[in-house]
Protein backbone atom coordinates (compact mmCIF):
# COMPACT_ATOMS: atom_id res chain seq x y z
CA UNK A 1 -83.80 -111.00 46.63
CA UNK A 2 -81.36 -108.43 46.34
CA UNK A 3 -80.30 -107.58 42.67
CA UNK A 4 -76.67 -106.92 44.05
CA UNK A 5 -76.34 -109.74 46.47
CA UNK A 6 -74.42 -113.46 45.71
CA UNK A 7 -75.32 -116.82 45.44
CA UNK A 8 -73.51 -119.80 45.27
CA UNK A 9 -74.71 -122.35 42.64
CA UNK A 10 -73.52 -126.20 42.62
CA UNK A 11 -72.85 -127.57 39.04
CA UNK A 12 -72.30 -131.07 38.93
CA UNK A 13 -69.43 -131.81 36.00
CA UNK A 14 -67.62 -134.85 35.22
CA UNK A 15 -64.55 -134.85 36.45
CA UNK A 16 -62.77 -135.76 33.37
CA UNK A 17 -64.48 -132.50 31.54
CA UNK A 18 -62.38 -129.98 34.00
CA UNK A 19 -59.23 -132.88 34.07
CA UNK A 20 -59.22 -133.35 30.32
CA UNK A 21 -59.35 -129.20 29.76
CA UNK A 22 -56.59 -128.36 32.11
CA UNK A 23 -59.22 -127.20 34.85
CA UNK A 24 -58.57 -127.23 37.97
CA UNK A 25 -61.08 -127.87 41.00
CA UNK A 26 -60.30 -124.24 42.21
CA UNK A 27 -60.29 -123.12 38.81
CA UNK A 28 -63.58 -124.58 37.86
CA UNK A 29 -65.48 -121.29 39.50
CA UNK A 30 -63.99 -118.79 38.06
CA UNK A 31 -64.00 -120.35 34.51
CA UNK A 32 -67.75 -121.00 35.04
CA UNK A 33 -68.58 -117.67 36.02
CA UNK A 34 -66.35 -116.50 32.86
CA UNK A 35 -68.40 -118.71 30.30
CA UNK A 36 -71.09 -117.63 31.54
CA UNK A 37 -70.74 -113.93 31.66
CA UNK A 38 -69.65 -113.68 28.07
CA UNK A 39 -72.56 -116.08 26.87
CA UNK A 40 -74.50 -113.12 28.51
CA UNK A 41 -72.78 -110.72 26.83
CA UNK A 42 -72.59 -112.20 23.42
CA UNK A 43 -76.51 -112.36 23.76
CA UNK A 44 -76.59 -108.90 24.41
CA UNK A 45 -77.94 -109.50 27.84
CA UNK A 46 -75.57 -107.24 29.44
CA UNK A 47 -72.60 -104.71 28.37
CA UNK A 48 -69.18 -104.97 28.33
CA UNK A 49 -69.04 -102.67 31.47
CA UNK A 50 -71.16 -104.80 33.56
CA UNK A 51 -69.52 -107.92 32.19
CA UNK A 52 -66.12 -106.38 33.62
CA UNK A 53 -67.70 -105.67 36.98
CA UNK A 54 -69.26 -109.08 37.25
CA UNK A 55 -65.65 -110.58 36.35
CA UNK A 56 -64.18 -108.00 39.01
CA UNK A 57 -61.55 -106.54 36.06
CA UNK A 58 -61.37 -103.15 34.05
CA UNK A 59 -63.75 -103.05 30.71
CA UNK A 60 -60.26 -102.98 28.78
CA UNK A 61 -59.23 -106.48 30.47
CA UNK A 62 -62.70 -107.80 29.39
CA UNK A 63 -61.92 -106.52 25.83
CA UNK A 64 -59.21 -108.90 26.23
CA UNK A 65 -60.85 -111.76 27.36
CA UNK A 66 -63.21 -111.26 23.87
CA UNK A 67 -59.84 -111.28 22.17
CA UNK A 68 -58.70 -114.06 23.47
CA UNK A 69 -61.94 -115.93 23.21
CA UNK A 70 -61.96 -114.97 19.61
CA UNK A 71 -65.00 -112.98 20.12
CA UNK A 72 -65.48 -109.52 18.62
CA UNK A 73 -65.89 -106.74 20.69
CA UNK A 74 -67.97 -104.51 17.54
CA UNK A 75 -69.80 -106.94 15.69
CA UNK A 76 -71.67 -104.78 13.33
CA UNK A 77 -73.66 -106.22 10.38
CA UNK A 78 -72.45 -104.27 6.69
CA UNK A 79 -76.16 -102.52 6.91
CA UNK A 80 -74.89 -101.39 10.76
CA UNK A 81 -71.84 -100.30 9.55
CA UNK A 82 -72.74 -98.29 6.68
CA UNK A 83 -75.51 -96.31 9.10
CA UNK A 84 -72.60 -95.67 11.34
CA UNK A 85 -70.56 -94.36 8.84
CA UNK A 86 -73.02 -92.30 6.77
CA UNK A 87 -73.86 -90.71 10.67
CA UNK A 88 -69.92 -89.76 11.14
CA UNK A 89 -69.70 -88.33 7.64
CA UNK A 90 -73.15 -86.31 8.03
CA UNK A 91 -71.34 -85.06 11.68
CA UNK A 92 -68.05 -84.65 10.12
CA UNK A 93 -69.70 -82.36 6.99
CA UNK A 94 -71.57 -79.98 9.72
């Protein structure tokens, strides 16, 4: 199969789940394909530029999205962190 190609996938919900969370039938798609992308990215499947090509939108829009999701777009652990920092200040000092 082609890696670039699309497939269409049926999901059976209840009806109530997309009713109850303001979801329409059209909507239900696109919201899907949303979830799912950022699950992929918050697994560190896939970056934030291919997440914003899968969702068809700029990577600043899918910065966004993480915002609005309440999902951070750096999530470095303190150890992270201080390695990044100790590397800008060891640039910087050259």
């Amino acid at each position: 199969m082609d890696a670039s190609s699309d497939v269409t996938v049926q999901v059976r919900l209840p009806q109530a789940l997309l009713l109850d969370n303001g979801v329409t039938l059209e909507g239900a798609g696109p919201a899907l394909l949303r979830a799912f992308v950022v699950s992929l990215y918050r697994r560190d499947r896939i970056s934030s530029g291919k997440a914003a090509r899968l969702l068809g939108v700029d990577r600043l829009a899918f910065i966004r999205m993480l915002e609005e999701e309440g999902i951070p777009y750096l999530d470095y652990t303190s150890a992270e962190l201080d390695d990044e920092l100790s590397a800008l200040a060891q640039w910087r000092d050259q």
